[in-house]
C-alpha atoms as a PDB file:
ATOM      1  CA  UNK A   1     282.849 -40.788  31.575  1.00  0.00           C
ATOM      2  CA  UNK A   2     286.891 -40.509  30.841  1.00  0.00           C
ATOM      3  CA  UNK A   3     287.457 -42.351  27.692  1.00  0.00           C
ATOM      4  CA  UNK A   4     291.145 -43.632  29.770  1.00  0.00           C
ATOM      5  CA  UNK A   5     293.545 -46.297  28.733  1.00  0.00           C
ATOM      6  CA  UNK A   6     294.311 -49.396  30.234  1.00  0.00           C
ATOM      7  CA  UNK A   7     295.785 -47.779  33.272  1.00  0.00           C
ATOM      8  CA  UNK A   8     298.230 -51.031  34.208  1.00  0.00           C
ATOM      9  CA  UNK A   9     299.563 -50.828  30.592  1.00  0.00           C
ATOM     10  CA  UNK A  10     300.134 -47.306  31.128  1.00  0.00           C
ATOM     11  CA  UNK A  11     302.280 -47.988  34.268  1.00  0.00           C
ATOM     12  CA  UNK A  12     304.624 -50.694  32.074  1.00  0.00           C
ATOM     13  CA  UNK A  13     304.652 -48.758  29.412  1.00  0.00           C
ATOM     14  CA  UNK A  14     306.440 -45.582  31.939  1.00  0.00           C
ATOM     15  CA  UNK A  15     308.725 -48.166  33.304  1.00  0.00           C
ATOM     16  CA  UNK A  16     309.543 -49.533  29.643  1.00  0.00           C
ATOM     17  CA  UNK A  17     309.974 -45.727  27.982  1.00  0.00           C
ATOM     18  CA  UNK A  18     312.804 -44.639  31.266  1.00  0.00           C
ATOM     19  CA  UNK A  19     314.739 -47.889  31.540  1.00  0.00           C
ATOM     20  CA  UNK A  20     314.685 -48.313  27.258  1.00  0.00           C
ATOM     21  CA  UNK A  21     314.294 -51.734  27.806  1.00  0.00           C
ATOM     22  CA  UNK A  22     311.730 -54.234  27.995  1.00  0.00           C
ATOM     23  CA  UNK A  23     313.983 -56.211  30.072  1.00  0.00           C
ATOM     24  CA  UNK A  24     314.339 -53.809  33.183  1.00  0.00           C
ATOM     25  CA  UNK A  25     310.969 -52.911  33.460  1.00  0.00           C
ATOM     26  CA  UNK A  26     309.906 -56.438  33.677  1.00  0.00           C
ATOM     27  CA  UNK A  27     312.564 -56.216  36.635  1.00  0.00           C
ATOM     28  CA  UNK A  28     311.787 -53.029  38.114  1.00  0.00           C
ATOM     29  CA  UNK A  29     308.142 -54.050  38.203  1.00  0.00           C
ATOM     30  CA  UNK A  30     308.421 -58.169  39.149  1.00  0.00           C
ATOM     31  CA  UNK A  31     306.694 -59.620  36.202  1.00  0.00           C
ATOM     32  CA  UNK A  32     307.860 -61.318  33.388  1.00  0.00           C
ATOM     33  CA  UNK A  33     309.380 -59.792  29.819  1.00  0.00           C
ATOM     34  CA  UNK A  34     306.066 -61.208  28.104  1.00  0.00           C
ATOM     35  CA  UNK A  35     303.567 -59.543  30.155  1.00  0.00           C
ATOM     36  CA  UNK A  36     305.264 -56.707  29.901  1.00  0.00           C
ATOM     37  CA  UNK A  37     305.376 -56.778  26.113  1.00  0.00           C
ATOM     38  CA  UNK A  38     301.305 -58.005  26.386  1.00  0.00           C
ATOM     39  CA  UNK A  39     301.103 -54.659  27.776  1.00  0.00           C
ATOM     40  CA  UNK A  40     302.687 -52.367  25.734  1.00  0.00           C
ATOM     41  CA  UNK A  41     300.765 -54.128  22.419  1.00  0.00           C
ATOM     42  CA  UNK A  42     297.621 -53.606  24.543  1.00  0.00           C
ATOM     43  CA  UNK A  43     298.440 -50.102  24.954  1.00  0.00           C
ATOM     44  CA  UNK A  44     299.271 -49.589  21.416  1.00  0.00           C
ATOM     45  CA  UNK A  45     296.071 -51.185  20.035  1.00  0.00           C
ATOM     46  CA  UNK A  46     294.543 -48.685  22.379  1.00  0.00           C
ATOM     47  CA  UNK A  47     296.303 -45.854  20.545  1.00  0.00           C
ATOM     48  CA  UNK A  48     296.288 -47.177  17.486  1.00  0.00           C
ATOM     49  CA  UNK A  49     300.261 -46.368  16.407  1.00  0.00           C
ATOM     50  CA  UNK A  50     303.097 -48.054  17.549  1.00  0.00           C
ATOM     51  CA  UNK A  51     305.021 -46.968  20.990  1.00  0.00           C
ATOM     52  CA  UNK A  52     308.452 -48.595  20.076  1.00  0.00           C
ATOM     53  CA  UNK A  53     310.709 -49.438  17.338  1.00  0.00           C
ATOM     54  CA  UNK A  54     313.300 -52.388  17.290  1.00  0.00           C
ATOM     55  CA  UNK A  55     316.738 -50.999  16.930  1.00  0.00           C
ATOM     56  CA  UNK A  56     319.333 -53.977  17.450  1.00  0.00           C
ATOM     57  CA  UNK A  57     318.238 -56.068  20.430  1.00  0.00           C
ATOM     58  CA  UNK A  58     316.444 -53.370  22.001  1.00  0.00           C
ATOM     59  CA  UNK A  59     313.284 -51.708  22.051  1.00  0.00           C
ATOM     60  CA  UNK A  60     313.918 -47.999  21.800  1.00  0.00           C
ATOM     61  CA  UNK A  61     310.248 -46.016  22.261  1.00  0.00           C
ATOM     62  CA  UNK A  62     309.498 -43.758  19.358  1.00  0.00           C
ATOM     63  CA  UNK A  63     309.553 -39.452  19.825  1.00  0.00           C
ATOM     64  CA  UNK A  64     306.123 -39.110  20.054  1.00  0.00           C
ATOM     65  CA  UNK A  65     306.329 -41.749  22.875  1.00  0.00           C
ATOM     66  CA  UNK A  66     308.802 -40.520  24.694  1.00  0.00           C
ATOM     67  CA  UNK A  67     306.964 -37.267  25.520  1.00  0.00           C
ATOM     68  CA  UNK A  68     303.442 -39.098  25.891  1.00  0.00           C
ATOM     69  CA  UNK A  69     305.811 -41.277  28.473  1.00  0.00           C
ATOM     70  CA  UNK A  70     307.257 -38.108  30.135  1.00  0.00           C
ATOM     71  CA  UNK A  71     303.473 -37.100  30.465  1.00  0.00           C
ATOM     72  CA  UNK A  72     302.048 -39.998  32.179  1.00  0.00           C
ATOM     73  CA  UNK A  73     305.451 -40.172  34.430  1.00  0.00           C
ATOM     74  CA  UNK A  74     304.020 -36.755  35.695  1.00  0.00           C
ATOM     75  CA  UNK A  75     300.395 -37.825  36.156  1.00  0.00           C
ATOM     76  CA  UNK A  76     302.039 -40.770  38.292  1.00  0.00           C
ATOM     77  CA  UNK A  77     303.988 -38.592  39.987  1.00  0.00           C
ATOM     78  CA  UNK A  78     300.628 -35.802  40.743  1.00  0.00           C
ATOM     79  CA  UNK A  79     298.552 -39.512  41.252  1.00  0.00           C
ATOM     80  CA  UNK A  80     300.865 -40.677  44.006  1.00  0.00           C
ATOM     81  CA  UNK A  81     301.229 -37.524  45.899  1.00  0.00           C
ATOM     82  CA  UNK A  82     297.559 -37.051  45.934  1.00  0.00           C
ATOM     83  CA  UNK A  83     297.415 -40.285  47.317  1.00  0.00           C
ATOM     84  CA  UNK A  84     300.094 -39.511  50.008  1.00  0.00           C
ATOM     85  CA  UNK A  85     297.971 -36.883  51.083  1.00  0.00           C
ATOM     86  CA  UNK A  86     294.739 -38.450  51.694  1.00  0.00           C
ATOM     87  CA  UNK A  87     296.720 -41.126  53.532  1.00  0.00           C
ATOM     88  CA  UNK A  88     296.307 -42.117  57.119  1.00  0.00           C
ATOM     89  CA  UNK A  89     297.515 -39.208  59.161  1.00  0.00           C
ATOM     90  CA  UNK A  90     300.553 -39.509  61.465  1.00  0.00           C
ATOM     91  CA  UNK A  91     301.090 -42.332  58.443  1.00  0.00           C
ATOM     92  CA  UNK A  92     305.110 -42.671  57.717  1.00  0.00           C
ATOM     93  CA  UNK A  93     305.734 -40.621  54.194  1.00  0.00           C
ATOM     94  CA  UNK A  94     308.099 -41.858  51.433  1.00  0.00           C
ATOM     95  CA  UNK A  95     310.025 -38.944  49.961  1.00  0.00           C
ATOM     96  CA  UNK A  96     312.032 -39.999  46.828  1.00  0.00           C
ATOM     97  CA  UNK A  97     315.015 -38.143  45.175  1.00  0.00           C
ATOM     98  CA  UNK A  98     316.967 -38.461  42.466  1.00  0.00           C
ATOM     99  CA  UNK A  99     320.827 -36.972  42.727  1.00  0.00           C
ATOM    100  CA  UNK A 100     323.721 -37.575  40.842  1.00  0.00           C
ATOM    101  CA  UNK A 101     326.013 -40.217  42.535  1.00  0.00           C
ATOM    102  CA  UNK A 102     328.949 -38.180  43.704  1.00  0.00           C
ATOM    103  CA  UNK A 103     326.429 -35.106  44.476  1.00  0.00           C
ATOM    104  CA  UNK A 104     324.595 -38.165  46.898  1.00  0.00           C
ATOM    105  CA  UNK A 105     327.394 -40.055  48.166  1.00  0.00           C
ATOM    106  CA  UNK A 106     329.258 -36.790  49.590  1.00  0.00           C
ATOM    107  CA  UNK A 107     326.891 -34.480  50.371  1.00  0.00           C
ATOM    108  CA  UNK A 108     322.882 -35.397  50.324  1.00  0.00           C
ATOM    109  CA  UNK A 109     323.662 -38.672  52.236  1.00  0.00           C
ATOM    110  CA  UNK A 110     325.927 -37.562  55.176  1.00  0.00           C
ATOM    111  CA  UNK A 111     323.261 -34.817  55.632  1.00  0.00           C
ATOM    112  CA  UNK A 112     319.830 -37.122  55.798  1.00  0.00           C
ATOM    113  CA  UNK A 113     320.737 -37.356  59.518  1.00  0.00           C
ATOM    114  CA  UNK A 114     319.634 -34.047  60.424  1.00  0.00           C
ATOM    115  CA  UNK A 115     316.801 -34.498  58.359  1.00  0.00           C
ATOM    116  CA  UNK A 116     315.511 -37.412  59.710  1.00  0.00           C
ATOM    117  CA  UNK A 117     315.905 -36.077  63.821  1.00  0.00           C
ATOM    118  CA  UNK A 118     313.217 -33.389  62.840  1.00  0.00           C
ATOM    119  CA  UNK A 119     310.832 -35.501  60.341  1.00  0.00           C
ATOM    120  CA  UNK A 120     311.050 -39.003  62.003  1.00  0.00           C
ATOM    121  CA  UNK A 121     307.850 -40.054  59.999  1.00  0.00           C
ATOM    122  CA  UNK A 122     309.673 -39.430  56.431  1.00  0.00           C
ATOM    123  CA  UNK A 123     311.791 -41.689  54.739  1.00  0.00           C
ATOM    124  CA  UNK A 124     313.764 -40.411  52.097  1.00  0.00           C
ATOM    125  CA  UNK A 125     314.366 -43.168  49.575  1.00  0.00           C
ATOM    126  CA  UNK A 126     318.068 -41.866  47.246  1.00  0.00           C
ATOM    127  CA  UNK A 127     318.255 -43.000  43.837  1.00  0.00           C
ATOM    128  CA  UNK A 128     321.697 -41.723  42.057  1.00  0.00           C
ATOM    129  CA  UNK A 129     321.878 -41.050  37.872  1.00  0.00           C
ATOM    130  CA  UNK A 130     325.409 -40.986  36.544  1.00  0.00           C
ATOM    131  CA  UNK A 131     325.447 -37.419  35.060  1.00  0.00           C
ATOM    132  CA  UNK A 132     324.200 -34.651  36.356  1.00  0.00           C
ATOM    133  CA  UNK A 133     322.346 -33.690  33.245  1.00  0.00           C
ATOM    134  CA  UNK A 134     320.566 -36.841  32.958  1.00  0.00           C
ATOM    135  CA  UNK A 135     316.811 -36.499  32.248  1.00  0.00           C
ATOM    136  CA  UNK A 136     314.119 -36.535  34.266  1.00  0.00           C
ATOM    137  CA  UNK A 137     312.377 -39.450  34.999  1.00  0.00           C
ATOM    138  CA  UNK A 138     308.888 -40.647  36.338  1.00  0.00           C
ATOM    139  CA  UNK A 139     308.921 -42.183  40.041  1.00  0.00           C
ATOM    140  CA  UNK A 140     310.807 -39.885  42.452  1.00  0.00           C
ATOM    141  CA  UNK A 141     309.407 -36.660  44.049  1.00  0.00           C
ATOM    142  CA  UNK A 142     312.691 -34.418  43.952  1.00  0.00           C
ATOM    143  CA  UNK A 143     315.159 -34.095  41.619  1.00  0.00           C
ATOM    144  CA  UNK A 144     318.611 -32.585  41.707  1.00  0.00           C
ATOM    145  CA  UNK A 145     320.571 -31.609  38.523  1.00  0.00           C
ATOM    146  CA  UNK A 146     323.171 -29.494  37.952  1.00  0.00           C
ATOM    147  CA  UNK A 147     321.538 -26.362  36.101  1.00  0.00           C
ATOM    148  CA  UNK A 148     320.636 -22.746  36.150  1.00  0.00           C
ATOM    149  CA  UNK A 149     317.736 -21.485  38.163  1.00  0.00           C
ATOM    150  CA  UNK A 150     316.008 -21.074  34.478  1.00  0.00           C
ATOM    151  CA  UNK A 151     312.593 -23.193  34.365  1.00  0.00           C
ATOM    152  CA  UNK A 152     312.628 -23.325  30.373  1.00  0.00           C
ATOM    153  CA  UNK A 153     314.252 -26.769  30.191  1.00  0.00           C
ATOM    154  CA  UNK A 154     311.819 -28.254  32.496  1.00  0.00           C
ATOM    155  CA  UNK A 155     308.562 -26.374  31.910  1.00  0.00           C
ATOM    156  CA  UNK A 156     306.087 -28.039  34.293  1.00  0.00           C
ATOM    157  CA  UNK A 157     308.326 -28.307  37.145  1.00  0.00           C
ATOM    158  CA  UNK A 158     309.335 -25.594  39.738  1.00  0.00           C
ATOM    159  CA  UNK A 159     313.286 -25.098  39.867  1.00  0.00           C
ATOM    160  CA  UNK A 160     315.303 -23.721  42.925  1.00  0.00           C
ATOM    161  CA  UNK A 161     318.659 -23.086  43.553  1.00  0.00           C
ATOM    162  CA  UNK A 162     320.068 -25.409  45.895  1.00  0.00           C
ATOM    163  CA  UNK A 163     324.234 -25.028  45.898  1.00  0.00           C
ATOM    164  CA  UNK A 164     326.875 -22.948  44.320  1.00  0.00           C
ATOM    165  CA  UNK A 165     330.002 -25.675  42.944  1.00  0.00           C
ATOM    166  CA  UNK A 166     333.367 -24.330  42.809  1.00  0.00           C
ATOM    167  CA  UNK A 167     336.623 -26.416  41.475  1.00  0.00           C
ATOM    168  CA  UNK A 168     339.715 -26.368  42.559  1.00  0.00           C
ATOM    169  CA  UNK A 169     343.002 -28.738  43.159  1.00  0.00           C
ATOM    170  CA  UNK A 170     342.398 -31.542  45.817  1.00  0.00           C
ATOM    171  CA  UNK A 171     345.011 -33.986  46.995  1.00  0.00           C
ATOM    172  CA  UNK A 172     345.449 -36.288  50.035  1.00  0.00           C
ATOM    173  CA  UNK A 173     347.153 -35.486  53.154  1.00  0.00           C
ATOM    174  CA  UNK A 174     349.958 -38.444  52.957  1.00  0.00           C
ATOM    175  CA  UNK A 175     350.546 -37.347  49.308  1.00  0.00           C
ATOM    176  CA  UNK A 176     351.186 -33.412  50.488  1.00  0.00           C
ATOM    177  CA  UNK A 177     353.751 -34.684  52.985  1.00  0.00           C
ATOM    178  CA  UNK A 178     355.707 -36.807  50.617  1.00  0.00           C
ATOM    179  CA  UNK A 179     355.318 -33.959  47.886  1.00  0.00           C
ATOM    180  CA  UNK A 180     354.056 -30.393  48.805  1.00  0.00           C
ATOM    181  CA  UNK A 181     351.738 -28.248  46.698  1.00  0.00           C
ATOM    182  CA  UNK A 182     353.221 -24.596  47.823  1.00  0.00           C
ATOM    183  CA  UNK A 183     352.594 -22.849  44.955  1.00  0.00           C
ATOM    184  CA  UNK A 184     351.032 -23.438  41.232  1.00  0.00           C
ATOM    185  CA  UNK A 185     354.476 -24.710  39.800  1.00  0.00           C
ATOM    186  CA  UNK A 186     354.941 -27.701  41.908  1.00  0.00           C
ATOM    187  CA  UNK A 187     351.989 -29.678  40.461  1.00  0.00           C
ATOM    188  CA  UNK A 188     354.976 -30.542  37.805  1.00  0.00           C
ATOM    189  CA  UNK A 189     355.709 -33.946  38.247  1.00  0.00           C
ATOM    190  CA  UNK A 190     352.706 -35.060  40.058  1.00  0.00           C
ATOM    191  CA  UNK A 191     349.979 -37.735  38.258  1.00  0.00           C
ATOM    192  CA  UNK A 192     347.095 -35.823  37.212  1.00  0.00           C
ATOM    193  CA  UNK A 193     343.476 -37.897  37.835  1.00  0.00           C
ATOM    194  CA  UNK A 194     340.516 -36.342  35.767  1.00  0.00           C
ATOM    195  CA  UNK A 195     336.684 -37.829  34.982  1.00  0.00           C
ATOM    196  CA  UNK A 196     335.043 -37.679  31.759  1.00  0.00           C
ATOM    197  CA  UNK A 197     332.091 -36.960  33.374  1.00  0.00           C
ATOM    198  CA  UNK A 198     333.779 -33.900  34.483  1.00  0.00           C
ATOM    199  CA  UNK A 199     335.584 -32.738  31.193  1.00  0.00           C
ATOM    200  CA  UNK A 200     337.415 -29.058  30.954  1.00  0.00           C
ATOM    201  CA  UNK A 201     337.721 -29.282  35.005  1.00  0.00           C
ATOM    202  CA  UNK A 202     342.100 -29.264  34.470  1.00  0.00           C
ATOM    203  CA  UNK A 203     342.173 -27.145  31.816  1.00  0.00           C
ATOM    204  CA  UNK A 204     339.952 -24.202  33.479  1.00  0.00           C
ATOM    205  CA  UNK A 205     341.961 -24.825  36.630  1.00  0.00           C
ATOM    206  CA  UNK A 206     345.131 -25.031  34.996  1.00  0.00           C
ATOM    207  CA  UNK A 207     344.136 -21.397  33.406  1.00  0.00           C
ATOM    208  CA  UNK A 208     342.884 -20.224  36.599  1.00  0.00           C
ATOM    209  CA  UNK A 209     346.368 -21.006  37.695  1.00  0.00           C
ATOM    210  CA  UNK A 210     347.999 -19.411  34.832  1.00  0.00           C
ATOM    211  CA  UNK A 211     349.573 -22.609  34.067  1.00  0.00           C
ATOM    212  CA  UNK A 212     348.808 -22.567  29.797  1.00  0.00           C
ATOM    213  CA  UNK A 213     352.114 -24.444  29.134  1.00  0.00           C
ATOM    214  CA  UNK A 214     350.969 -27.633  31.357  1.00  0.00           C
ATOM    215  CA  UNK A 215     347.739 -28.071  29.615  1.00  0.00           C
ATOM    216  CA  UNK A 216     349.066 -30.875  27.250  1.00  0.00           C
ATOM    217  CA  UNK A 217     350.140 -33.104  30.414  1.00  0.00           C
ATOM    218  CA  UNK A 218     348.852 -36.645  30.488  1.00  0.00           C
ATOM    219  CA  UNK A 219     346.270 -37.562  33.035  1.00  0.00           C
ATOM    220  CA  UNK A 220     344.709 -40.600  34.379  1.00  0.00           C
ATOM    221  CA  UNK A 221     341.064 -40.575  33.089  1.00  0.00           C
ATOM    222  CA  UNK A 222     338.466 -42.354  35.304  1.00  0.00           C
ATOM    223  CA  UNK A 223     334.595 -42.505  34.366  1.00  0.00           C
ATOM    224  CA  UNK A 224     333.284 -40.936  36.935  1.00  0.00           C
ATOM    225  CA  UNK A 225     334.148 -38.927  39.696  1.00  0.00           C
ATOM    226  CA  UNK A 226     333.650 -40.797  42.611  1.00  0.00           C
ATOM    227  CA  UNK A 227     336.015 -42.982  41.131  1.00  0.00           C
ATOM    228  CA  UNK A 228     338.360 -40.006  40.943  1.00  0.00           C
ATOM    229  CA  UNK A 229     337.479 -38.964  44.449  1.00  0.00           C
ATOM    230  CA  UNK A 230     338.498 -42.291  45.586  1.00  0.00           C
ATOM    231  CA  UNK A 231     341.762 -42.341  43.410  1.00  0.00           C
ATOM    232  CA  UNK A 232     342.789 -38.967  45.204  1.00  0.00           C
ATOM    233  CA  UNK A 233     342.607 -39.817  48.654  1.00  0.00           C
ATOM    234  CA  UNK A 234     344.315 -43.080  48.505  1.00  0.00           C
ATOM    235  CA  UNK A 235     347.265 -40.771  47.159  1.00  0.00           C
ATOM    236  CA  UNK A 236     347.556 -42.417  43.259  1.00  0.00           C
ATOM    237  CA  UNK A 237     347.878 -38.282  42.359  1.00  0.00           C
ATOM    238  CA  UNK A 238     346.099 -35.277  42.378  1.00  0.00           C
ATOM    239  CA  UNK A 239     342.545 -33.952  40.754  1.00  0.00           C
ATOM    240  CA  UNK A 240     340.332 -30.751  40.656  1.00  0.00           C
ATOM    241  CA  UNK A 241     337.317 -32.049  42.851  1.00  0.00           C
ATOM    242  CA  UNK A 242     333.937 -29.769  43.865  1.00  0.00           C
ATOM    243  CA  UNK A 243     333.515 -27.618  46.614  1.00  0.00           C
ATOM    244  CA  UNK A 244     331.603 -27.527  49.166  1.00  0.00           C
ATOM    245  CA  UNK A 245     330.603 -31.093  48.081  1.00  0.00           C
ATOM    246  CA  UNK A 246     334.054 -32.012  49.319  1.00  0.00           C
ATOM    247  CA  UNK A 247     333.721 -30.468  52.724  1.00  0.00           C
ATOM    248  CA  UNK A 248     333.003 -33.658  54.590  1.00  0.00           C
ATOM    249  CA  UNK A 249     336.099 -35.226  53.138  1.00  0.00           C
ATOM    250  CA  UNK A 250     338.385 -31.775  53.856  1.00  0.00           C
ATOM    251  CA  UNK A 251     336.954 -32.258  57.177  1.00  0.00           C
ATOM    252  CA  UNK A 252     337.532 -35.509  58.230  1.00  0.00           C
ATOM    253  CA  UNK A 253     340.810 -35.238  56.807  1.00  0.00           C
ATOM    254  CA  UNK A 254     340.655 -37.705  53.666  1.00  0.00           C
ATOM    255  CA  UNK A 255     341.160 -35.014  51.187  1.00  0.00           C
ATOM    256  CA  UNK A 256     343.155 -31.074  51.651  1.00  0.00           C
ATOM    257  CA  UNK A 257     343.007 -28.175  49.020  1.00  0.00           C
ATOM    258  CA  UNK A 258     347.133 -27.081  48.512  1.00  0.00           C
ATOM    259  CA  UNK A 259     345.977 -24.140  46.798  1.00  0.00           C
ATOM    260  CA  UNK A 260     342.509 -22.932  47.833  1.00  0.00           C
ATOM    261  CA  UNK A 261     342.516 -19.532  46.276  1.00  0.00           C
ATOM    262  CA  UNK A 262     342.566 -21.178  42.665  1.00  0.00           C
ATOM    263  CA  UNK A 263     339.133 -21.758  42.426  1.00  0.00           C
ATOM    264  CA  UNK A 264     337.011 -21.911  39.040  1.00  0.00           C
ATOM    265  CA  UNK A 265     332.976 -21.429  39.444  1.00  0.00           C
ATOM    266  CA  UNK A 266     331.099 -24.160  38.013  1.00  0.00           C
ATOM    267  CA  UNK A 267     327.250 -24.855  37.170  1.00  0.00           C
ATOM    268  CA  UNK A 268     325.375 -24.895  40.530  1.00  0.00           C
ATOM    269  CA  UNK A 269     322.882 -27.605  41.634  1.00  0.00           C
ATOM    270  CA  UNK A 270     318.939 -27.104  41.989  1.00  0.00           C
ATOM    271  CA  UNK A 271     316.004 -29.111  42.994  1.00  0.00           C
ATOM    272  CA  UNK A 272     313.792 -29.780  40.371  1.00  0.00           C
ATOM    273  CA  UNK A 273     310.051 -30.089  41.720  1.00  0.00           C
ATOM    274  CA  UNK A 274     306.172 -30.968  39.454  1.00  0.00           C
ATOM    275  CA  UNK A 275     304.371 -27.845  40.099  1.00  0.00           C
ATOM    276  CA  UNK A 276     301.253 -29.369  41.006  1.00  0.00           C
ATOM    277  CA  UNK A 277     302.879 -31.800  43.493  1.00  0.00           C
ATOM    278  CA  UNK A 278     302.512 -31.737  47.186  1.00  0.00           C
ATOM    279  CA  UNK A 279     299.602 -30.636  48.714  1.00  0.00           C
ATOM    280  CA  UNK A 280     300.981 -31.181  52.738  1.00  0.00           C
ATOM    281  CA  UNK A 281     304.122 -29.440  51.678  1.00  0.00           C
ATOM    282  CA  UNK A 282     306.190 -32.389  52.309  1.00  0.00           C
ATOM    283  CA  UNK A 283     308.260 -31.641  49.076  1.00  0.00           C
ATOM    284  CA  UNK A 284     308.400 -28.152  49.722  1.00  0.00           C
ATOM    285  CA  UNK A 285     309.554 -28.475  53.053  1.00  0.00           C
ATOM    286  CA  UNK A 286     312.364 -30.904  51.569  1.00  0.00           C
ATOM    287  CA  UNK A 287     313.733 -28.277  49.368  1.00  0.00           C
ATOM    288  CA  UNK A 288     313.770 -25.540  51.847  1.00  0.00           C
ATOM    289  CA  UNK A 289     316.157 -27.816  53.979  1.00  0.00           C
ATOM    290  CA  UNK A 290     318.452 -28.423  50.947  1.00  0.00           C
ATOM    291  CA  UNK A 291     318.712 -24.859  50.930  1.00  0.00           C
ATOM    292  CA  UNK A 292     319.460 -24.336  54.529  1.00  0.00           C
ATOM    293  CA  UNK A 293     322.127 -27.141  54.178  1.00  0.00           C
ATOM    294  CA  UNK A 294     323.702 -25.624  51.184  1.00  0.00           C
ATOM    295  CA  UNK A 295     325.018 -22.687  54.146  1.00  0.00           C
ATOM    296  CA  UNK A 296     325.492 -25.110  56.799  1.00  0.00           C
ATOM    297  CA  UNK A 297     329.212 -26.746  57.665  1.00  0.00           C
ATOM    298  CA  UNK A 298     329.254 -30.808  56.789  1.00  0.00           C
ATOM    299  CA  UNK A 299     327.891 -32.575  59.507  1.00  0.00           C
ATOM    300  CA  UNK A 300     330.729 -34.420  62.152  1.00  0.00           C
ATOM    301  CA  UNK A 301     331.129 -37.354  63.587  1.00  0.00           C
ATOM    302  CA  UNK A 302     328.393 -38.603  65.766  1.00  0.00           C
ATOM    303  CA  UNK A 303     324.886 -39.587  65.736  1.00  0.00           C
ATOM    304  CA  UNK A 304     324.096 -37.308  63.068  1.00  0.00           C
ATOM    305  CA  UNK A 305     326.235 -38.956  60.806  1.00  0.00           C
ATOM    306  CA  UNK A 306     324.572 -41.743  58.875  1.00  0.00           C
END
């Protein structure tokens, strides 16, 4: 017999550990803030040692519970994939990933089309994290960071490379008629729009562009970049945006590149994957699509397009 915990209070106490509050679990899982603390005291009289600490109003889940928490997130994930396999056959599949916003909004989202014309019976279900170095989390099957194809940071996961990023200057259309790019120079003048999420993007570009003596320009900082993104096309100025994330925007003519040959390689993005997960392939399958799609052109108007 497995001497297991209370396997409910194992589920809160996931939810409580990733959203670091007490608050958003009792959300995320439609019961109240007192059951969910019942819970977690159930779980830790269970243990034996507390799970979480009080640190303002918040309760903020100690080391040692934050990797039992990363642990259990795992067995969820392994749990629910089993599951999925001895399901009904011909039964329609969840597939859940977890992107970065801008990395979802203008690339993994305008592509789902495809996918879904040749795997009608999956439903991928996109949850965004607002930095691409964000954690990983319990709950979703794939997950896409930006990161080297090395395994060390996530040791019982499979990594593979998904897509190369390369910066360089993006403006709008309406913007380049007014005021032409031509060459490096004329950027002199123009309102530069960076992200903090994105810091060092100007000054690699700028010496990429052998442009030292603009480094100490002012620029427009937004949070994040699809902020940015948005900033650019409506013509407010000009920013260093990712390629080929941008591709559907180049495309469709929202965005232009005045001076494509200045690029500056960036950190790639890979699909992050639990080793023992997916029996039927499902999440295999997935990631060897991403791939293929990292070498395809954007997708154009038309029923492919979401």
């Amino acid at each position: 017999m497995r001497r297991l915990p209370p396997l409910n209070a194992l589920r809160v106490f996931e939810v409580a550990a990733r959203t670091g509050s007490y608050a958003e679990a009792a959300a995320e899982l439609g019961v109240t803030h007192g059951a969910v603390s019942r819970h977690i005291a159930a779980l830790e009289g269970w243990l034996g040692q507390r799970l979480f600490t009080k640190e303002g109003r918040r309760m903020v889940a100690t080391p040692m519970a934050g990797i039992f928490a990363a642990e259990v997130g795992l067995s969820l994930d392994r749990l629910a994939v089993a599951a999925e396999a001895c399901g009904r056959p011909g039964a329609r599949r969840i597939l859940r990933v977890s992107a970065p916003t801008s990395f979802a909004m203008r690339w993994l989202i305008p592509r789902l089309g495809r996918y879904h014309a040749d795997h009608p019976h999956v439903e991928v279900v996109v949850t965004t994290v607002s930095t691409v170095l964000e954690a990983l989390r319990g709950g979703v099957d794939v997950a896409i960071r930006r990161s080297t194809a090395r395994e060390h940071a996530w040791p019982q996961h499979r990594v593979v490379p998904v897509l190369d990023d390369i910066d360089t200057l993006i403006m709008s259309p309406a913007l380049f008629a007014r005021r032409p790019i031509l060459r490096p120079a004329d950027i002199e003048g123009h309102t530069l729009l960076a992200t903090e999420t994105r810091g060092g993007d100007w000054a690699d570009w700028l010496e990429a562009a052998d442009l030292h003596h603009l480094a100490g320009l002012p620029r427009q900082v937004f949070d994040h970049f699809f902020v940015t993104r948005q900033a650019v096309e409506d013509g407010l100025g000009i920013g260093i945006g990712p390629l080929p994330m941008l591709e559907i925007d180049i495309a469709g003519g929202r965005l232009m590149t005045p001076l494509p040959q200045i690029q500056v390689p960036r950190l790639g993005y890979v699909a992050v994957v639990p080793r023992q997960a997916d029996a039927a392939n499902l999440l295999t399958g997935f990631v060897d699509w991403l791939v293929e799609e990292g070498g395809r052109p954007p997708p154009g108007p038309g029923p492919t397009q979401p």
